[in-house]
Protein backbone atom coordinates (compact mmCIF):
# COMPACT_ATOMS: atom_id res chain seq x y z
CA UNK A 1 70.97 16.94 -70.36
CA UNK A 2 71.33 21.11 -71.06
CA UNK A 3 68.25 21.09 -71.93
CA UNK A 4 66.91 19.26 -69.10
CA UNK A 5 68.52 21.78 -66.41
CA UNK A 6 67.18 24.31 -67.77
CA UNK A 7 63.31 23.56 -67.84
CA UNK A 8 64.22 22.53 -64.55
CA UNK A 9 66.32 25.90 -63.42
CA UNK A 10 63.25 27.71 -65.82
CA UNK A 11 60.65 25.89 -63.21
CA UNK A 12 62.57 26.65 -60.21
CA UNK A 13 62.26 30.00 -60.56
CA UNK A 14 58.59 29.85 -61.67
CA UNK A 15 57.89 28.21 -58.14
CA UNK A 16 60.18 31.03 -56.01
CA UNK A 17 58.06 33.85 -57.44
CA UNK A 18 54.86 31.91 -56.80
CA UNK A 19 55.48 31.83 -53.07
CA UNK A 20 54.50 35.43 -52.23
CA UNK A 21 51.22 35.11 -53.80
CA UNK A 22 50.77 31.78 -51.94
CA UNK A 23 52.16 33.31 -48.47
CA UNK A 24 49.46 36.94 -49.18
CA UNK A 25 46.29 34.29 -50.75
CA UNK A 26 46.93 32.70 -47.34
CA UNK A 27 47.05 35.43 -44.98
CA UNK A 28 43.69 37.94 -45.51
CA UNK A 29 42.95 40.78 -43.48
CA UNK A 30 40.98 39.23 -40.63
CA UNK A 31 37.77 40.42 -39.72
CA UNK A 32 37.61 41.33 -35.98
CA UNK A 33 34.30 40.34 -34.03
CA UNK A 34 32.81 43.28 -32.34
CA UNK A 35 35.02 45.74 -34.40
CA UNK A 36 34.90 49.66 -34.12
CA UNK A 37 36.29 52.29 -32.36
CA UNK A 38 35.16 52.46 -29.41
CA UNK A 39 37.76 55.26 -27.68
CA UNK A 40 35.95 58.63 -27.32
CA UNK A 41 36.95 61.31 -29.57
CA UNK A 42 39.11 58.74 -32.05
CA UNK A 43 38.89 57.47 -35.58
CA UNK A 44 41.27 55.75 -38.25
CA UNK A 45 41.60 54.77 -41.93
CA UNK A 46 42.44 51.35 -43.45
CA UNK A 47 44.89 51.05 -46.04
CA UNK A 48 44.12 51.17 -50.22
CA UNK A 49 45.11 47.59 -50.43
CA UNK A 50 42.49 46.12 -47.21
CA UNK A 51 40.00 48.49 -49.17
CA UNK A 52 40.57 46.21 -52.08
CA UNK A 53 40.01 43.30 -49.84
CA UNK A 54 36.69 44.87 -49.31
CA UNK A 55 37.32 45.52 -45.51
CA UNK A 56 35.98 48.54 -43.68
CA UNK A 57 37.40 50.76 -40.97
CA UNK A 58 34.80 48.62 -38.45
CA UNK A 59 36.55 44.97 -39.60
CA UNK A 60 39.15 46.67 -36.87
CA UNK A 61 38.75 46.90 -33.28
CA UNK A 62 39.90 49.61 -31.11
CA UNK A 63 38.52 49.64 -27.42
CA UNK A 64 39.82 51.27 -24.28
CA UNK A 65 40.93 49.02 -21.57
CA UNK A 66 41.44 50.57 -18.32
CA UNK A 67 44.15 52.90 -18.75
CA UNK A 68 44.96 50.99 -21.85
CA UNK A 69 43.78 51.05 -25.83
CA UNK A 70 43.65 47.91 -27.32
CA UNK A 71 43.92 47.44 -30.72
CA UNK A 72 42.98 44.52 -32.74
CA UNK A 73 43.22 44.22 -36.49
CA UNK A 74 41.78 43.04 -38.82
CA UNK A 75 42.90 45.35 -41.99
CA UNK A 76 45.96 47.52 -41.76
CA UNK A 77 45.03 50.85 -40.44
CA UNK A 78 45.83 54.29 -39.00
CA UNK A 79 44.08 55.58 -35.83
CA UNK A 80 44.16 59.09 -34.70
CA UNK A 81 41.96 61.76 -32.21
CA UNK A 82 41.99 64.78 -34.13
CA UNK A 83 42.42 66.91 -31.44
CA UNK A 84 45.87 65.37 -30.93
CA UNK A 85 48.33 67.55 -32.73
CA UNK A 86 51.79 68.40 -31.99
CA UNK A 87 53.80 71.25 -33.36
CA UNK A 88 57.55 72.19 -33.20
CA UNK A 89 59.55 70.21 -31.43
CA UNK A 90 58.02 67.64 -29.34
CA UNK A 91 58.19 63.50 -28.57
CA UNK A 92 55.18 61.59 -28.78
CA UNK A 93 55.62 58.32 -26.83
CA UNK A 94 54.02 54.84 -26.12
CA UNK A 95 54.43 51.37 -24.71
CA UNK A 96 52.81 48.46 -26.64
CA UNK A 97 52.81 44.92 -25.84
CA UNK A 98 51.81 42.23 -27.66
CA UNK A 99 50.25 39.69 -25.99
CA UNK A 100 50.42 36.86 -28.19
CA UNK A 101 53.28 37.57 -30.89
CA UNK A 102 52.06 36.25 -33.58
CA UNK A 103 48.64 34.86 -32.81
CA UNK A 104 46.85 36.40 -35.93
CA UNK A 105 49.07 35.66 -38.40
CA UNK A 106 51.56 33.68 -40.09
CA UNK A 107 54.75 36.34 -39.54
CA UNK A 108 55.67 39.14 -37.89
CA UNK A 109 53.71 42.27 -38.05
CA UNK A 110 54.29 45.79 -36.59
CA UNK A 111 52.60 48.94 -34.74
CA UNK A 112 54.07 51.96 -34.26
CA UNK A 113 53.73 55.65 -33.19
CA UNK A 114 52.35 58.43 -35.90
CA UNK A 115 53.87 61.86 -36.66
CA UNK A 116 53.08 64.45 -38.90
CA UNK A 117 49.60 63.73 -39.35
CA UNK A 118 47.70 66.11 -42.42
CA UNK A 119 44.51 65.52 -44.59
CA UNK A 120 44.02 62.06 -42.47
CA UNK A 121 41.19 60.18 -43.97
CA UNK A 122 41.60 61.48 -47.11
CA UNK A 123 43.41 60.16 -50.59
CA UNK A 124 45.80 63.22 -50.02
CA UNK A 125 46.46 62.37 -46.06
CA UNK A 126 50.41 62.75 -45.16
CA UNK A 127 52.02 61.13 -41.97
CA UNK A 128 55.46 59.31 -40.86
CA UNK A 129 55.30 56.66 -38.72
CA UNK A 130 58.15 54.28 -36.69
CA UNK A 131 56.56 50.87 -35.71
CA UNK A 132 58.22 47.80 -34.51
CA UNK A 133 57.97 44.21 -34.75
CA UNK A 134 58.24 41.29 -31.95
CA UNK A 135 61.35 39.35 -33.54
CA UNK A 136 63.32 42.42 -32.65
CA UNK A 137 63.05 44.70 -35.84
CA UNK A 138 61.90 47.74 -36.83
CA UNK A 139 60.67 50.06 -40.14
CA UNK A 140 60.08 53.83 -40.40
CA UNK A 141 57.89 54.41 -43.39
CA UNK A 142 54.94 57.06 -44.28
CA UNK A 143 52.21 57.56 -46.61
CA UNK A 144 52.69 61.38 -48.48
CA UNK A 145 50.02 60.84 -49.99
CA UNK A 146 51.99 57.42 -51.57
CA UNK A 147 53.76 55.32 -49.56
CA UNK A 148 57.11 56.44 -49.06
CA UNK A 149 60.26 54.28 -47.29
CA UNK A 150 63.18 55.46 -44.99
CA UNK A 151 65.95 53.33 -44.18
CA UNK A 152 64.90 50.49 -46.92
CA UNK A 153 62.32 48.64 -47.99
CA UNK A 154 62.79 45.89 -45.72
CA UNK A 155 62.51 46.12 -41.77
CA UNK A 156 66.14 46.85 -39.75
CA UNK A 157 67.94 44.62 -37.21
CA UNK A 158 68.72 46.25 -34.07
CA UNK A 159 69.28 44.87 -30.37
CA UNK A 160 66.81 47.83 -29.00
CA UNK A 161 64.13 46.15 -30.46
CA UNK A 162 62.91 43.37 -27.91
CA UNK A 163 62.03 39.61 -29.55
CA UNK A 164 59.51 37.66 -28.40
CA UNK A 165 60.15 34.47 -26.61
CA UNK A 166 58.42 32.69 -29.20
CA UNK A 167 55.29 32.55 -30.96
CA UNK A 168 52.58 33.07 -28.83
CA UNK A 169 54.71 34.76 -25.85
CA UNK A 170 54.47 38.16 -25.17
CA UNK A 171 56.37 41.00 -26.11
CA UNK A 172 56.60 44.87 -25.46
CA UNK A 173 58.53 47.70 -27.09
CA UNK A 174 58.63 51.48 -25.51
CA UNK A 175 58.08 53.55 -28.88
CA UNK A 176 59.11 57.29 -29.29
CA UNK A 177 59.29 59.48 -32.33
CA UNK A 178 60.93 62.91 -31.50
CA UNK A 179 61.06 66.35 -34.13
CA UNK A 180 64.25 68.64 -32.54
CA UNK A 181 65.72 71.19 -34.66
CA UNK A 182 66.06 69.94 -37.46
CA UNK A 183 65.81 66.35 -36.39
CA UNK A 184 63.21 63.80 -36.62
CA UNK A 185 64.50 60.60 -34.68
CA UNK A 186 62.71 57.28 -33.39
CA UNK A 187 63.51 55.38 -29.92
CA UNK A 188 62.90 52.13 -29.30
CA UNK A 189 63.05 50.79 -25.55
CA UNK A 190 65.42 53.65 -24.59
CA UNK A 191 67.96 53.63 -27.90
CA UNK A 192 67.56 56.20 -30.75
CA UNK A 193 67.56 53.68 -33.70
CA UNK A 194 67.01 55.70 -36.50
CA UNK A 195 67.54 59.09 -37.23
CA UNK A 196 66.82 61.75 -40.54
CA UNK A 197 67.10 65.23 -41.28
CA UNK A 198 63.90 67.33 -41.92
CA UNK A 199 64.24 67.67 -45.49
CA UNK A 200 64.28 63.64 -45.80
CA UNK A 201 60.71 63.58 -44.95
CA UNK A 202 59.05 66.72 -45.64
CA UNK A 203 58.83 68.03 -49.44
CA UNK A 204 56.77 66.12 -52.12
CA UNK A 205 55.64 62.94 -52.13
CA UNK A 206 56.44 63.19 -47.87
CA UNK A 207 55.22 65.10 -45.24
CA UNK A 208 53.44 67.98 -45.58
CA UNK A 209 55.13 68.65 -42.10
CA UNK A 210 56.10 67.15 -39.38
CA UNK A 211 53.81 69.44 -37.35
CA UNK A 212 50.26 67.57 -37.70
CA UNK A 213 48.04 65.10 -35.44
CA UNK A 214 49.78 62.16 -33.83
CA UNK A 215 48.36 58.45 -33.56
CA UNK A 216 49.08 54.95 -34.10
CA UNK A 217 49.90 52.60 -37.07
CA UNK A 218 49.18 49.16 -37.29
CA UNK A 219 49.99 46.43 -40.00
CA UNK A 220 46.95 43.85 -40.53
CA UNK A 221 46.57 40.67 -38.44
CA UNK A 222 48.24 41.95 -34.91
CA UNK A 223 47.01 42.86 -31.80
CA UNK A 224 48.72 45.09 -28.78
CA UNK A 225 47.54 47.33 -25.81
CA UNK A 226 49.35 50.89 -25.51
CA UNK A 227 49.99 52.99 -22.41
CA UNK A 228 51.36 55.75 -21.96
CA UNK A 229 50.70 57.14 -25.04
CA UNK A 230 51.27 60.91 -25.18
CA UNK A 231 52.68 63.94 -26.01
CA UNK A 232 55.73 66.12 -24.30
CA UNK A 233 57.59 69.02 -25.07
């Protein structure tokens, strides 16, 4: 009977670490019809592990829509306009909405506002970025040149953060990443949700600084339209 529980304890846990691999296996990087960047002046870079999925930067769509930029991925990916830099201290701010939480994949996945922006499009490129999801989360993370983690691996809990109604409702989130002093601190919808001194996210393996271009980050499989976005002092 010992015996017995424990092939069956020594399959249970063979199954529970199989599910990730089933859950990734079923949820590729899309590939976006009529991808590309179509906003003047921008560009972007997909992430090692879409480039491993053999996606390109044009599997991506990123259009301008009236006043709007709609963004439709497709593999995970950074967009930027290199003329877009901010330096000192400064607040770069947007307002997504997602249309249809959820419509192009199988769980939540995020966007978010860029910071700190150096060697973009490059194996060496540094940046920080705050993005949010629709079931009222949120994650600050950055790539220096390695991906590096603030706050925990896993996304934070935090009323600021709106939730979608349910799948396939809509859902928008007011984004703002501010550099004060020696502050660097991201909003959501009004409510400073996370906050870090400088030297927790520039040295090595971080930012190179936080001065740099600004853009947006978005997770594969999700789709929003930002206004607003910009740059104040």
């Amino acid at each position: 009977m010992r015996l017995g529980f424990r092939v069956i304890s020594a399959l249970a846990m063979l199954l529970c670490a199989a599910v990730p691999a089933v859950y990734a296996q079923g949820d590729p990087d899309r590939v976006i019809p009529n991808g590309g960047i179509s906003v003047p002046g921008w560009t972007g870079k997909i992430d090692s592990q879409s480039e491993k999925q053999g996606r390109v930067l044009n599997d991506a769509r990123v259009a301008p829509e009236g006043n709007a930029i709609h963004v439709t991925t497709g593999p995970a990916a950074t967009f930027w306009n290199p003329a877009n830099k901010a330096s000192g201290d400064y607040t770069v701010k947007a307002t997504f909405t997602e249309p249809k939480y959820m419509a192009l994949n199988s769980h939540p996945h995020s966007y978010g506002i860029v910071i700190g922006g150096n060697d973009l499009g490059t194996d060496q490129q540094s940046l920080l970025y705050c993005a949010t999801y629709g079931n009222g989360t949120f994650i600050v993370r950055g790539f220096g040149p390695a991906p590096f983690q603030l706050g925990g691996a896993r996304p934070l809990s935090n009323d600021a953060v709106h939730k979608a109604a349910a799948v396939g409702q809509p859902v928008t989130q007011e984004i703002a990443v501010s550099v004060k002093g020696n502050r660097v601190e991201c909003s959501v919808n009004g409510t400073v949700v996370a906050g870090y001194d400088k030297a927790e996210v520039v040295g090595p393996g971080k930012l190179k600084s936080t001065d740099g271009v600004y853009g947006l980050r978005f997770t594969h499989n999700v789709e929003a339209t930002i206004v607003g976005f910009g740059l104040s002092k």
